[in-house]
C-alpha atoms as a PDB file:
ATOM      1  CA  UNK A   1      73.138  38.658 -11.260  1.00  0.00           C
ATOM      2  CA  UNK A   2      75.855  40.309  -9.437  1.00  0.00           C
ATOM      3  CA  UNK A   3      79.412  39.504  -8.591  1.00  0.00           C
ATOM      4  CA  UNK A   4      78.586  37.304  -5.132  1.00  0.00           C
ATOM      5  CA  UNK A   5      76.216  35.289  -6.776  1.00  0.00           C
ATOM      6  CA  UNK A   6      78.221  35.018  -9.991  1.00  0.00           C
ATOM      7  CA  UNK A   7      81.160  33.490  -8.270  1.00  0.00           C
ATOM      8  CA  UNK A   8      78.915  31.289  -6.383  1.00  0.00           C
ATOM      9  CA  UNK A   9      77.182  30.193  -9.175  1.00  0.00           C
ATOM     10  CA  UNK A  10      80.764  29.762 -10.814  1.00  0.00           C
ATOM     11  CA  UNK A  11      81.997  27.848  -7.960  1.00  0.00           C
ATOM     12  CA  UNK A  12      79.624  25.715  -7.493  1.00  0.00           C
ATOM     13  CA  UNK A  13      80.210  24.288 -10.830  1.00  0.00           C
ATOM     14  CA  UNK A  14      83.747  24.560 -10.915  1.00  0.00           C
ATOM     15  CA  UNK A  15      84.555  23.424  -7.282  1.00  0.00           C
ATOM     16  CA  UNK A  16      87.828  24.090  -6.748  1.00  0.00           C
ATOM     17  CA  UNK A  17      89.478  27.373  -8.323  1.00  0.00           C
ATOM     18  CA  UNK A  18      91.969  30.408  -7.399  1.00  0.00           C
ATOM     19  CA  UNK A  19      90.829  34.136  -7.122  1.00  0.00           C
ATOM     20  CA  UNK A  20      92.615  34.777 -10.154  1.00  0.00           C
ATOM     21  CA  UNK A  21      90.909  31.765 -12.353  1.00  0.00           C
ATOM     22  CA  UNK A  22      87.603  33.101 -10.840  1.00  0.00           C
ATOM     23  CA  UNK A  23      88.304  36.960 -12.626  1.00  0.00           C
ATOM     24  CA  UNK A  24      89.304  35.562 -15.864  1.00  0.00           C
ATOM     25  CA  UNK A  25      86.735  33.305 -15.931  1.00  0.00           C
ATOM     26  CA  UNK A  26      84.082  35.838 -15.101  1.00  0.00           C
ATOM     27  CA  UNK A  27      85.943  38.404 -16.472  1.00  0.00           C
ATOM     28  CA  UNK A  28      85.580  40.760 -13.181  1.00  0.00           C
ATOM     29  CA  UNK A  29      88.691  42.695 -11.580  1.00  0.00           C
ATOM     30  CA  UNK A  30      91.086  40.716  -9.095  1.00  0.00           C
ATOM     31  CA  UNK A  31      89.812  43.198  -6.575  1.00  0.00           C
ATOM     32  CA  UNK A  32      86.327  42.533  -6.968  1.00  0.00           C
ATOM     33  CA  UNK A  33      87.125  39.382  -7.111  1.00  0.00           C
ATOM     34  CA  UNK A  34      89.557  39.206  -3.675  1.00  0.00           C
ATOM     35  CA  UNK A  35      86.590  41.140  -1.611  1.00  0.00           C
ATOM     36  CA  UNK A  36      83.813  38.820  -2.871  1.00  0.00           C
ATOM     37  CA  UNK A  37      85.702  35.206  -2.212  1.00  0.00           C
ATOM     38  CA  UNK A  38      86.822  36.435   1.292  1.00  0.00           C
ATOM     39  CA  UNK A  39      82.936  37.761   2.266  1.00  0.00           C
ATOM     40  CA  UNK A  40      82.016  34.146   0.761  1.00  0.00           C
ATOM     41  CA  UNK A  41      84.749  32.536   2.798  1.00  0.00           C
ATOM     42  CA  UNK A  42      82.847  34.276   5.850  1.00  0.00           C
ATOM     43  CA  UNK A  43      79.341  32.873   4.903  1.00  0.00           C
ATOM     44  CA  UNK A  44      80.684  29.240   4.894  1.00  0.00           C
ATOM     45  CA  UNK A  45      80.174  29.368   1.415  1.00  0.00           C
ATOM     46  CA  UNK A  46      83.951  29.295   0.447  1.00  0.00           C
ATOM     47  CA  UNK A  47      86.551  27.323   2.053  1.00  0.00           C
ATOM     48  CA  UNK A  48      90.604  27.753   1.776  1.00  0.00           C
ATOM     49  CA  UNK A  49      92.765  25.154   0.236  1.00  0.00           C
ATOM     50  CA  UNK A  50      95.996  24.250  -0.203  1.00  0.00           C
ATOM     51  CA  UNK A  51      98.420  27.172  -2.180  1.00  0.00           C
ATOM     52  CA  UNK A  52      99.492  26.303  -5.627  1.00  0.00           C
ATOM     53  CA  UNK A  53     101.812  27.737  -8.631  1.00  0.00           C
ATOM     54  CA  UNK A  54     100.992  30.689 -10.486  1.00  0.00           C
ATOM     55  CA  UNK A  55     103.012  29.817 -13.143  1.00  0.00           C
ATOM     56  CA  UNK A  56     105.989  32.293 -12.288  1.00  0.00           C
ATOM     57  CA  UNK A  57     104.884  34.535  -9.489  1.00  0.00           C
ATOM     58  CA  UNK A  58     103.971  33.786  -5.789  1.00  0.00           C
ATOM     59  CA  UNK A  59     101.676  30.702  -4.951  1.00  0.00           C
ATOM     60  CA  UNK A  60      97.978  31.265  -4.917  1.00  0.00           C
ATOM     61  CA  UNK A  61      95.230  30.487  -3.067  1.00  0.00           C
ATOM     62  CA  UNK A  62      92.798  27.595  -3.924  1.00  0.00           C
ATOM     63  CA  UNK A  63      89.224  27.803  -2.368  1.00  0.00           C
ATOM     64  CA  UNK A  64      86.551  24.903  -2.939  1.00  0.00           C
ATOM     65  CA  UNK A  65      82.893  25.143  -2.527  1.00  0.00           C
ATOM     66  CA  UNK A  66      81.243  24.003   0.486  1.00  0.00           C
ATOM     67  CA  UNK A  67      78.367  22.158  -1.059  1.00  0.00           C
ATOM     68  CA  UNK A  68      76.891  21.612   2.838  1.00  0.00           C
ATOM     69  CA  UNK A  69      76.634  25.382   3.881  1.00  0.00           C
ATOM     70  CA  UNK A  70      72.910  25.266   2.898  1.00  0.00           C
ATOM     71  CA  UNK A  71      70.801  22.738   1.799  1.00  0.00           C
ATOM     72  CA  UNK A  72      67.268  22.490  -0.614  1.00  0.00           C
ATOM     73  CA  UNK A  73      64.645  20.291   0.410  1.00  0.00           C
ATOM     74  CA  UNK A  74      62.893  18.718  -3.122  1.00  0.00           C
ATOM     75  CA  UNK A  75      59.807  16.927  -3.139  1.00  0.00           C
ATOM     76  CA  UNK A  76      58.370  14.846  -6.014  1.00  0.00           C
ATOM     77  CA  UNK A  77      54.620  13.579  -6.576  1.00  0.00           C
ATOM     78  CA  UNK A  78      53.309  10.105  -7.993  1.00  0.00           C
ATOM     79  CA  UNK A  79      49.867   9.764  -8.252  1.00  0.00           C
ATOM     80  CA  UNK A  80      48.232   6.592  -7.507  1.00  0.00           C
ATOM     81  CA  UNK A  81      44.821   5.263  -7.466  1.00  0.00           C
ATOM     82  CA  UNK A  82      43.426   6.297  -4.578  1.00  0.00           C
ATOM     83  CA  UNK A  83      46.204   8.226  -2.840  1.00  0.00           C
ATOM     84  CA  UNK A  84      49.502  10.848  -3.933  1.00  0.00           C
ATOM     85  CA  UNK A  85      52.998   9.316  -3.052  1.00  0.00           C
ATOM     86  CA  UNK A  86      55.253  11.928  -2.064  1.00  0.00           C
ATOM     87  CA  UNK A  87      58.809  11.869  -2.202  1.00  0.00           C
ATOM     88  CA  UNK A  88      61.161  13.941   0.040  1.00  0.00           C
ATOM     89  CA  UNK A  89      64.311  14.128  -0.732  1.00  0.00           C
ATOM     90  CA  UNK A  90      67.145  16.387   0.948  1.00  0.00           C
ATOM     91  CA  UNK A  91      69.568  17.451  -1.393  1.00  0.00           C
ATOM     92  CA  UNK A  92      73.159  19.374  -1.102  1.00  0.00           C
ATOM     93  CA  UNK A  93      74.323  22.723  -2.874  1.00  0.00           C
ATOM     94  CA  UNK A  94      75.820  20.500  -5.167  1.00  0.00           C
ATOM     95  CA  UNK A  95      72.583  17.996  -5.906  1.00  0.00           C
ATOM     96  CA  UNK A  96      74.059  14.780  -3.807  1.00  0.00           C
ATOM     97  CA  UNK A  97      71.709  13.309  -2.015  1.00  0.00           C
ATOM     98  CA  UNK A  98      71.525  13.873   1.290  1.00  0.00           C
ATOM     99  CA  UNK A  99      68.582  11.632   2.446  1.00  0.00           C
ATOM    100  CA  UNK A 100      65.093  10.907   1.377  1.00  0.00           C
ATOM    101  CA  UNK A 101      61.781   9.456   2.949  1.00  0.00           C
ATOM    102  CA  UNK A 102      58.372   8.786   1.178  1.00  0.00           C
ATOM    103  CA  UNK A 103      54.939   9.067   2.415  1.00  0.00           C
ATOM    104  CA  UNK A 104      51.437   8.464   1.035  1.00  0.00           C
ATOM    105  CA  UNK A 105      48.468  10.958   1.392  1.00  0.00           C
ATOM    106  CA  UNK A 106      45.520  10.980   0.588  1.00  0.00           C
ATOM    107  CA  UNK A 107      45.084  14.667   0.842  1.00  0.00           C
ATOM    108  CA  UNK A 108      47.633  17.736   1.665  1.00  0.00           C
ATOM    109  CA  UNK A 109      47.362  20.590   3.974  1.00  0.00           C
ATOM    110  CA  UNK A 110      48.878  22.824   5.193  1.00  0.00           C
ATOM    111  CA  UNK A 111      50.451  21.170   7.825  1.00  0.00           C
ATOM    112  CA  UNK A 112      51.264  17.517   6.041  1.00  0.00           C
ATOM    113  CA  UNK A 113      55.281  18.709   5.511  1.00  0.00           C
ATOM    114  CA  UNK A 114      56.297  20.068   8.899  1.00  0.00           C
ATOM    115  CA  UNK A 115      57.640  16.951  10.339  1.00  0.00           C
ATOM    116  CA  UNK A 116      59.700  16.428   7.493  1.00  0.00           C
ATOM    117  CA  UNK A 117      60.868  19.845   7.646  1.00  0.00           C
ATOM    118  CA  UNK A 118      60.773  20.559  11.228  1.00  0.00           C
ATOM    119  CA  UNK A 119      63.470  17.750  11.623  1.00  0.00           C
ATOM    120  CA  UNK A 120      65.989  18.652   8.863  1.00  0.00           C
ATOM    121  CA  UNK A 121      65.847  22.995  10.009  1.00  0.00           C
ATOM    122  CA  UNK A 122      67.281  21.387  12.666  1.00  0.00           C
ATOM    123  CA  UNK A 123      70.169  19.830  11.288  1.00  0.00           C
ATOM    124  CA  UNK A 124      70.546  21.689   7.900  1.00  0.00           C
ATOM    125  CA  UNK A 125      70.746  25.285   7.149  1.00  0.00           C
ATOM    126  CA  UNK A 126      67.446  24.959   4.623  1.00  0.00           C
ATOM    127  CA  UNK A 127      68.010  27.556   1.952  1.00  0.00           C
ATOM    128  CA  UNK A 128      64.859  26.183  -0.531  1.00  0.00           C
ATOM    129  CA  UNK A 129      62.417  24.592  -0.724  1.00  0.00           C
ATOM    130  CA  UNK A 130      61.160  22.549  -4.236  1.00  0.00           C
ATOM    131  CA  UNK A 131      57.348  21.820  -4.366  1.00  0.00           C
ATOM    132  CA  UNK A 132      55.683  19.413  -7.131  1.00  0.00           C
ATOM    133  CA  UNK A 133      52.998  21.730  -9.440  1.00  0.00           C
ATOM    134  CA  UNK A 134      49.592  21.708  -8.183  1.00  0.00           C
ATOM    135  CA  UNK A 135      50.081  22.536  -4.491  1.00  0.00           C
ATOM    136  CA  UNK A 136      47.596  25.486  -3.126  1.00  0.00           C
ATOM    137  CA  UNK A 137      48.956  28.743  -2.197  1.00  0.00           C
ATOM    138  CA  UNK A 138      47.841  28.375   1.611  1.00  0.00           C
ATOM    139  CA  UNK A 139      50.851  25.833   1.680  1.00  0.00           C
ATOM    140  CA  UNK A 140      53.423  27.923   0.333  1.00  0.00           C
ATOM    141  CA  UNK A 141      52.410  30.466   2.163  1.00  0.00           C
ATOM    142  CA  UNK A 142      52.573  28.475   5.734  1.00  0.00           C
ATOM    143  CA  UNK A 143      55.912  26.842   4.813  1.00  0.00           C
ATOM    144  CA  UNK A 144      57.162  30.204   4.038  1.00  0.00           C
ATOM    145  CA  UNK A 145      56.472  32.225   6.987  1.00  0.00           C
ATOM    146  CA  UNK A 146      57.110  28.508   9.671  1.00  0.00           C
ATOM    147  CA  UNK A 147      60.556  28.233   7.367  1.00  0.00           C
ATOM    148  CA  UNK A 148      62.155  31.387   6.469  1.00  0.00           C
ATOM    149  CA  UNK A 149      63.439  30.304   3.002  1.00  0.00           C
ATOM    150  CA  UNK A 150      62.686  30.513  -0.782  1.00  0.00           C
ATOM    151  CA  UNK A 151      59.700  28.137  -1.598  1.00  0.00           C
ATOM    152  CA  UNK A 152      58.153  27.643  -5.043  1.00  0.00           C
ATOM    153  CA  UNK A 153      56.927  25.008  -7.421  1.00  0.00           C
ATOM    154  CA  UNK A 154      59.402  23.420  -9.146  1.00  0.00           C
ATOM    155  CA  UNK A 155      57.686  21.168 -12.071  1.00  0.00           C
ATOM    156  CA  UNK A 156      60.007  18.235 -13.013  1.00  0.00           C
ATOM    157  CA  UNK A 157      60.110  20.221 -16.629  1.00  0.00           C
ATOM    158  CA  UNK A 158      62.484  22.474 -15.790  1.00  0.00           C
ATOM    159  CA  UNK A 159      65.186  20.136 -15.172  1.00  0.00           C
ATOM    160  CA  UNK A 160      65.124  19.257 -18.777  1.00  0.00           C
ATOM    161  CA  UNK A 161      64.719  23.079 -20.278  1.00  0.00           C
ATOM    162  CA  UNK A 162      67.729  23.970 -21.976  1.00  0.00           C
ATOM    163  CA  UNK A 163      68.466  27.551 -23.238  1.00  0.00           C
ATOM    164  CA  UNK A 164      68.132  27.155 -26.720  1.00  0.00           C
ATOM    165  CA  UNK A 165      66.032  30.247 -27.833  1.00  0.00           C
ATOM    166  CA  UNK A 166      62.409  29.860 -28.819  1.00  0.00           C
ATOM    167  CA  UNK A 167      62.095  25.751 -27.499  1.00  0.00           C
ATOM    168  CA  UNK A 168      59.128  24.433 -26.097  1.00  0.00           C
ATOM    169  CA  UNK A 169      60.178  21.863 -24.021  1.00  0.00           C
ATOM    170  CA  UNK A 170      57.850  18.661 -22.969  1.00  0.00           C
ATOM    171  CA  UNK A 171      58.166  16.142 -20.480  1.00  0.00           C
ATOM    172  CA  UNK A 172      55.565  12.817 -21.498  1.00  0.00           C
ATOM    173  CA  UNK A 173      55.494   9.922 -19.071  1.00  0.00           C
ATOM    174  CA  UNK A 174      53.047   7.259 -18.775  1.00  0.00           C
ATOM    175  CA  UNK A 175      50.345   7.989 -16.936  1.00  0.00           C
ATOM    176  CA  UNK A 176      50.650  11.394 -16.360  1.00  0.00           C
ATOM    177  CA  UNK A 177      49.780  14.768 -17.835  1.00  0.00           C
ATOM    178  CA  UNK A 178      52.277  16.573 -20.070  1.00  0.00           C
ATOM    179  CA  UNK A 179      54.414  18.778 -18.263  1.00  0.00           C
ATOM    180  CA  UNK A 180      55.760  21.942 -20.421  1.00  0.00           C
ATOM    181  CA  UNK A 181      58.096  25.155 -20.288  1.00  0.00           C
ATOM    182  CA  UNK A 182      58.689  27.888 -22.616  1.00  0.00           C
ATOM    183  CA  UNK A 183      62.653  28.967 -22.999  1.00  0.00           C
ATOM    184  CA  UNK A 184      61.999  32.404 -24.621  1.00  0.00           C
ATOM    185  CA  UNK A 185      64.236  35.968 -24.450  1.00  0.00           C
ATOM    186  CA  UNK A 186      66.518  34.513 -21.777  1.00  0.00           C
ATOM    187  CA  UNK A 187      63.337  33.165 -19.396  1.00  0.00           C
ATOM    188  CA  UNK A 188      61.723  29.777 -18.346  1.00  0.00           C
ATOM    189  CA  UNK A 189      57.652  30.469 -18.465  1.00  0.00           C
ATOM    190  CA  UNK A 190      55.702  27.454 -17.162  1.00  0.00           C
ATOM    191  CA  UNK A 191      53.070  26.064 -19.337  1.00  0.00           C
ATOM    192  CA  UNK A 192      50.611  25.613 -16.668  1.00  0.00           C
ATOM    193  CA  UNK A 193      47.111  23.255 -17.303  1.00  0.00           C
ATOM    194  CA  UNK A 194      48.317  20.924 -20.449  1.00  0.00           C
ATOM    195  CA  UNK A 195      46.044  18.264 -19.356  1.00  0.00           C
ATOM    196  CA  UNK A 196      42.918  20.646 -19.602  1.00  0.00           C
ATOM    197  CA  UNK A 197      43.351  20.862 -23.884  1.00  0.00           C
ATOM    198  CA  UNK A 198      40.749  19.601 -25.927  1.00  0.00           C
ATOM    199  CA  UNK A 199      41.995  15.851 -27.236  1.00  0.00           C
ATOM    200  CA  UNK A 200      40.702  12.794 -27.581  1.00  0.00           C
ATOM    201  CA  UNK A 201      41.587  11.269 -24.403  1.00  0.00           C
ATOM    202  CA  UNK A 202      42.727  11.464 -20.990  1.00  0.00           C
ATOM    203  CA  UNK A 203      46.793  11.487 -20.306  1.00  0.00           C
ATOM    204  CA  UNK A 204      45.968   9.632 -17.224  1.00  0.00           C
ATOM    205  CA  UNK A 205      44.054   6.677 -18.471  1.00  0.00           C
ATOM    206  CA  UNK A 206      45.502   6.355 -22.111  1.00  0.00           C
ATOM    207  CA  UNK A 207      46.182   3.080 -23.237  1.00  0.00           C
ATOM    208  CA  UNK A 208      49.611   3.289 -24.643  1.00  0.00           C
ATOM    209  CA  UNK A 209      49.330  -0.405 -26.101  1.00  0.00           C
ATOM    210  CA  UNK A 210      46.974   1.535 -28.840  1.00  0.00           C
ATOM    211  CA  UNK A 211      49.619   3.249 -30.838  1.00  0.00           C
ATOM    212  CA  UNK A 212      46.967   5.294 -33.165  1.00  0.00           C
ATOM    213  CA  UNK A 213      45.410   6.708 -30.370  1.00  0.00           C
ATOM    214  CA  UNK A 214      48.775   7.902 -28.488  1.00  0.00           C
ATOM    215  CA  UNK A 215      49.692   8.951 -31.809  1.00  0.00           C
ATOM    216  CA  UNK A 216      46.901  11.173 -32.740  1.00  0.00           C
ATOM    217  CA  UNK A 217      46.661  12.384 -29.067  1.00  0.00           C
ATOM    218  CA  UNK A 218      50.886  13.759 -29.237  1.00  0.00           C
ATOM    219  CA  UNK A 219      50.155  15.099 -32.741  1.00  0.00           C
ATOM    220  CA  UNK A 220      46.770  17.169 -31.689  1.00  0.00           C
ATOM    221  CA  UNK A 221      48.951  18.396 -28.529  1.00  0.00           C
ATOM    222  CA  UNK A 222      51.548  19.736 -30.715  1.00  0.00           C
ATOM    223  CA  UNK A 223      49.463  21.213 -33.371  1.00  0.00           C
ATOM    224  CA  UNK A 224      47.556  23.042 -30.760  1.00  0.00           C
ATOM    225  CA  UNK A 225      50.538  24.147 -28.970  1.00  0.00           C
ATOM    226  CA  UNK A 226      52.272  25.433 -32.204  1.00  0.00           C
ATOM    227  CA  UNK A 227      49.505  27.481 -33.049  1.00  0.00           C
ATOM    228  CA  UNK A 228      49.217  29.724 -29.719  1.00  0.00           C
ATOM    229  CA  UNK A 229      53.037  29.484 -28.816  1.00  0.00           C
ATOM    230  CA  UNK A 230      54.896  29.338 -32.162  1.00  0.00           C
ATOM    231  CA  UNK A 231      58.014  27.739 -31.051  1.00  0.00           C
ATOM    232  CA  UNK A 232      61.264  27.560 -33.307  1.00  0.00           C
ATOM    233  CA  UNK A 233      61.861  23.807 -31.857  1.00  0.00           C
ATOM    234  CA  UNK A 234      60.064  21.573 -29.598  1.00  0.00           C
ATOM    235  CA  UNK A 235      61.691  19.025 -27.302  1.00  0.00           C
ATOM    236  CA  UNK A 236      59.893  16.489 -25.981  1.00  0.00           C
ATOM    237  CA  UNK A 237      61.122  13.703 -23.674  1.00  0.00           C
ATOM    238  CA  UNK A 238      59.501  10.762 -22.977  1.00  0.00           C
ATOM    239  CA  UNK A 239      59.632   7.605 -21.255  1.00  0.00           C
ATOM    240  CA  UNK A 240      57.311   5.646 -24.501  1.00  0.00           C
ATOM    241  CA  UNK A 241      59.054   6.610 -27.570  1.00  0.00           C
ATOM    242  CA  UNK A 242      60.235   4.212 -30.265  1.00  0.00           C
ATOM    243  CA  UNK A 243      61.301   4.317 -33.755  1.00  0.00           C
ATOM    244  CA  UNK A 244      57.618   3.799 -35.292  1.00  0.00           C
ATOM    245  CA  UNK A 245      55.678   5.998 -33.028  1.00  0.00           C
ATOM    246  CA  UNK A 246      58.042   8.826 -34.113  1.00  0.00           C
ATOM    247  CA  UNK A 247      58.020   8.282 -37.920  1.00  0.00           C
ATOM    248  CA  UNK A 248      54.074   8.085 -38.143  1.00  0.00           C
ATOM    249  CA  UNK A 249      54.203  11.190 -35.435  1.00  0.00           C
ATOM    250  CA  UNK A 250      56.216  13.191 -37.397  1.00  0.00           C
ATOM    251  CA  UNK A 251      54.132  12.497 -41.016  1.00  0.00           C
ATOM    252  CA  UNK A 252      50.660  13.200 -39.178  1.00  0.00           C
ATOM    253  CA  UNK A 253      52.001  16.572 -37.892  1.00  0.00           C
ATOM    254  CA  UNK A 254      53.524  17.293 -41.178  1.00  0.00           C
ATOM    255  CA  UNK A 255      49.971  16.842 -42.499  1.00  0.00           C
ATOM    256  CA  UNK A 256      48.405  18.975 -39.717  1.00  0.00           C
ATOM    257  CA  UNK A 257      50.739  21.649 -39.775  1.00  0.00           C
ATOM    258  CA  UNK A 258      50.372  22.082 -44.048  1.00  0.00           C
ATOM    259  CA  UNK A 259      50.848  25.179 -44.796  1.00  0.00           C
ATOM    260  CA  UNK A 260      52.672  26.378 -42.143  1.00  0.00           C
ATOM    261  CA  UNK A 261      55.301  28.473 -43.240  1.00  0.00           C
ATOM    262  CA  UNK A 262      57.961  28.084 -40.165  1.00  0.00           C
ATOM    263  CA  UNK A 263      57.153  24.893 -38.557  1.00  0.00           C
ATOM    264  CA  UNK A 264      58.649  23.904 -35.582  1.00  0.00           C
ATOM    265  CA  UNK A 265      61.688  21.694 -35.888  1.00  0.00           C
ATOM    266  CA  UNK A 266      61.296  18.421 -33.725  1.00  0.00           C
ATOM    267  CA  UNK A 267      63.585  16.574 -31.179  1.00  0.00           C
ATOM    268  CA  UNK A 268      62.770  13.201 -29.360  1.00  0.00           C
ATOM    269  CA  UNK A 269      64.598  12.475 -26.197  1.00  0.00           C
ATOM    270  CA  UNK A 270      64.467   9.282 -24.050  1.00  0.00           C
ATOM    271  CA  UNK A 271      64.245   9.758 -20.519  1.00  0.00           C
ATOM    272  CA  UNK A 272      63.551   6.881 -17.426  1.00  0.00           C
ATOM    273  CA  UNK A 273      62.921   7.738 -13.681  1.00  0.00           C
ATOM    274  CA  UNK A 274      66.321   7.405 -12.875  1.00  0.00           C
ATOM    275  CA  UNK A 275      67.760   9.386 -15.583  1.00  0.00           C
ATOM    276  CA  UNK A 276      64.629  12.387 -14.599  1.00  0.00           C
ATOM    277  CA  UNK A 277      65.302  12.473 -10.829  1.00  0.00           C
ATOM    278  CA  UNK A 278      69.107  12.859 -11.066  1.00  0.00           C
ATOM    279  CA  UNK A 279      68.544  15.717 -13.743  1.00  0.00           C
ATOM    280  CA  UNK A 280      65.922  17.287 -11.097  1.00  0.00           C
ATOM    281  CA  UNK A 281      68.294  17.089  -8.530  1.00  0.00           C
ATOM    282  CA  UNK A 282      71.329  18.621 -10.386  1.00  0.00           C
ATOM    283  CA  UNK A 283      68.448  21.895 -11.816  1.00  0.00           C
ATOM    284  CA  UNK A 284      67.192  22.320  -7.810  1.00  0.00           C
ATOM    285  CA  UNK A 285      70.870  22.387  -6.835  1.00  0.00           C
ATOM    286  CA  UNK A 286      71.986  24.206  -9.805  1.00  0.00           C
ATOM    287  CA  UNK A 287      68.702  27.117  -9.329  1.00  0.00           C
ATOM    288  CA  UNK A 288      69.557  27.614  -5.484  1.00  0.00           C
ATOM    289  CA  UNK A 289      73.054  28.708  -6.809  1.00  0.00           C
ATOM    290  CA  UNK A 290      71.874  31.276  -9.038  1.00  0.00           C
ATOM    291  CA  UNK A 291      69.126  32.491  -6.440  1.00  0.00           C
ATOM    292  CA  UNK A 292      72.304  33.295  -3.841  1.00  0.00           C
ATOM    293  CA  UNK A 293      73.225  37.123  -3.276  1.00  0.00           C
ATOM    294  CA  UNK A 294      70.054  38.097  -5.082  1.00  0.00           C
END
């Protein structure tokens, strides 16, 4: 990552700092630093503030981020019986929301976005755009040559994937296939087709009233994901958990996993819709900032 996108990614966290905060912080030279902030300032991406005290020497400088120079356009899938609700929301630099509008389809193409999209190009400089896993390449590739701007899938997973070395991260919510992501020698690898393993039932129509059978179907997922992947930790966040379901989980992939002589270490999370969408929001905000000045 170099210097411009550095201090943007810096900023953008940070908000408000002075051009000398910025070089110790990032520990780059104040004249790296001056030439950077003033070709940011020029982009919109930087704005000038008010001068403050440098603790003995003349005033400085403070510059905020402009979390409205650009903006990333996320969309978010829930299946339903017959149909796919899709959620568009519009999202600033900073992961506010901007505004959001839902739609139902019964089938995609490669057309089914552009009204969204045409409308906000016009009001927003669009700098990304988020897509919910499982959308065919002929629709990235249309919104990327009609838009002009980074587009990519952007599984709700990722929101949630720390950068804790060797963790497989899961995301398990009711009614849906595990999501998953591998945090491994500094990079976030997909795990692409979780619902296509061999277990018991389907993610999609499990009845989570019968405890044994969510059990056993969690346990068989993480045995057979230990054995190909052979993480150091697995997190897994759900929207189902509870005290019980983790204690017998735990003891019946103790009993799977016999032998084993590193196995993973395990941590439970709790996670609602609410809690997911603002933590999606903040990662598609947060990834647009380290994209900048590459």
């Amino acid at each position: 990552m170099n210097s411009k996108a550095r201090i943007t990614c810096f900023m953008q966290q940070q908000v408000v700092a002075t051009r000398p905060q910025i070089a110790a912080a990032l520990g780059l030279s104040l004249v790296s630093t001056n030439a950077t902030v003033a070709t940011l300032e020029k982009e919109g991406v930087l704005t000038e503030g008010k001068l403050v005290s440098s603790g003995g020497g003349r005033p400085v400088r403070e510059y905020h981020f402009n979390a409205r120079h650009g903006a990333v356009a996320l969309f978010t899938a829930t299946p339903e019986q017959h149909c796919t609700l899709l959620r568009f929301e519009l999202l600033d630099l900073q992961g506010r929301l901007i505004e959001a509008t839902e739609a139902r389809f019964v089938q995609f193409h490669a057309e089914s976005l552009d009204e969204w999209l045409d409308a906000t190009t016009r009001r927003h400089n669009l700098q990304r755009i988020c897509l919910p896993p499982g959308m065919n390449r002929e629709i990235q590739s249309h919104l990327q040559q009609r838009h002009r701007c980074r587009v990519e899938e952007f599984p709700a997973v990722q929101a949630l994937t720390g950068e804790r070395e060797d963790t497989l991260t899961l995301l398990l919510q009711t009614g849906s296939a595990p999501q998953g992501a591998m945090y491994r020698h500094g990079r976030v690898t997909p795990c692409p087709h979780l619902h296509m393993l061999p277990l018991p039932a389907d993610w999609e129509s499990l009845d989570y009233a019968d405890h044994t059978l969510v059990e056993e179907m969690m346990a068989r997922l993480l045995q057979l994901l230990t054995c190909t992947m052979a993480p150091a930790h697995i997190e897994m966040h759900a929207d189902f958990w509870n005290d019980r379901l983790i204690s017998r989980l735990c003891f019946n992939l103790n009993t799977k996993l016999r032998g084993l002589d590193a196995p993973p270490r395990l941590h439970f999370a709790t996670i609602n819709r609410e809690k997911l969408t603002s933590r999606l929001r903040q990662a598609a905000a947060r990834q647009q900032g380290s994209s900048s000045g590459k």
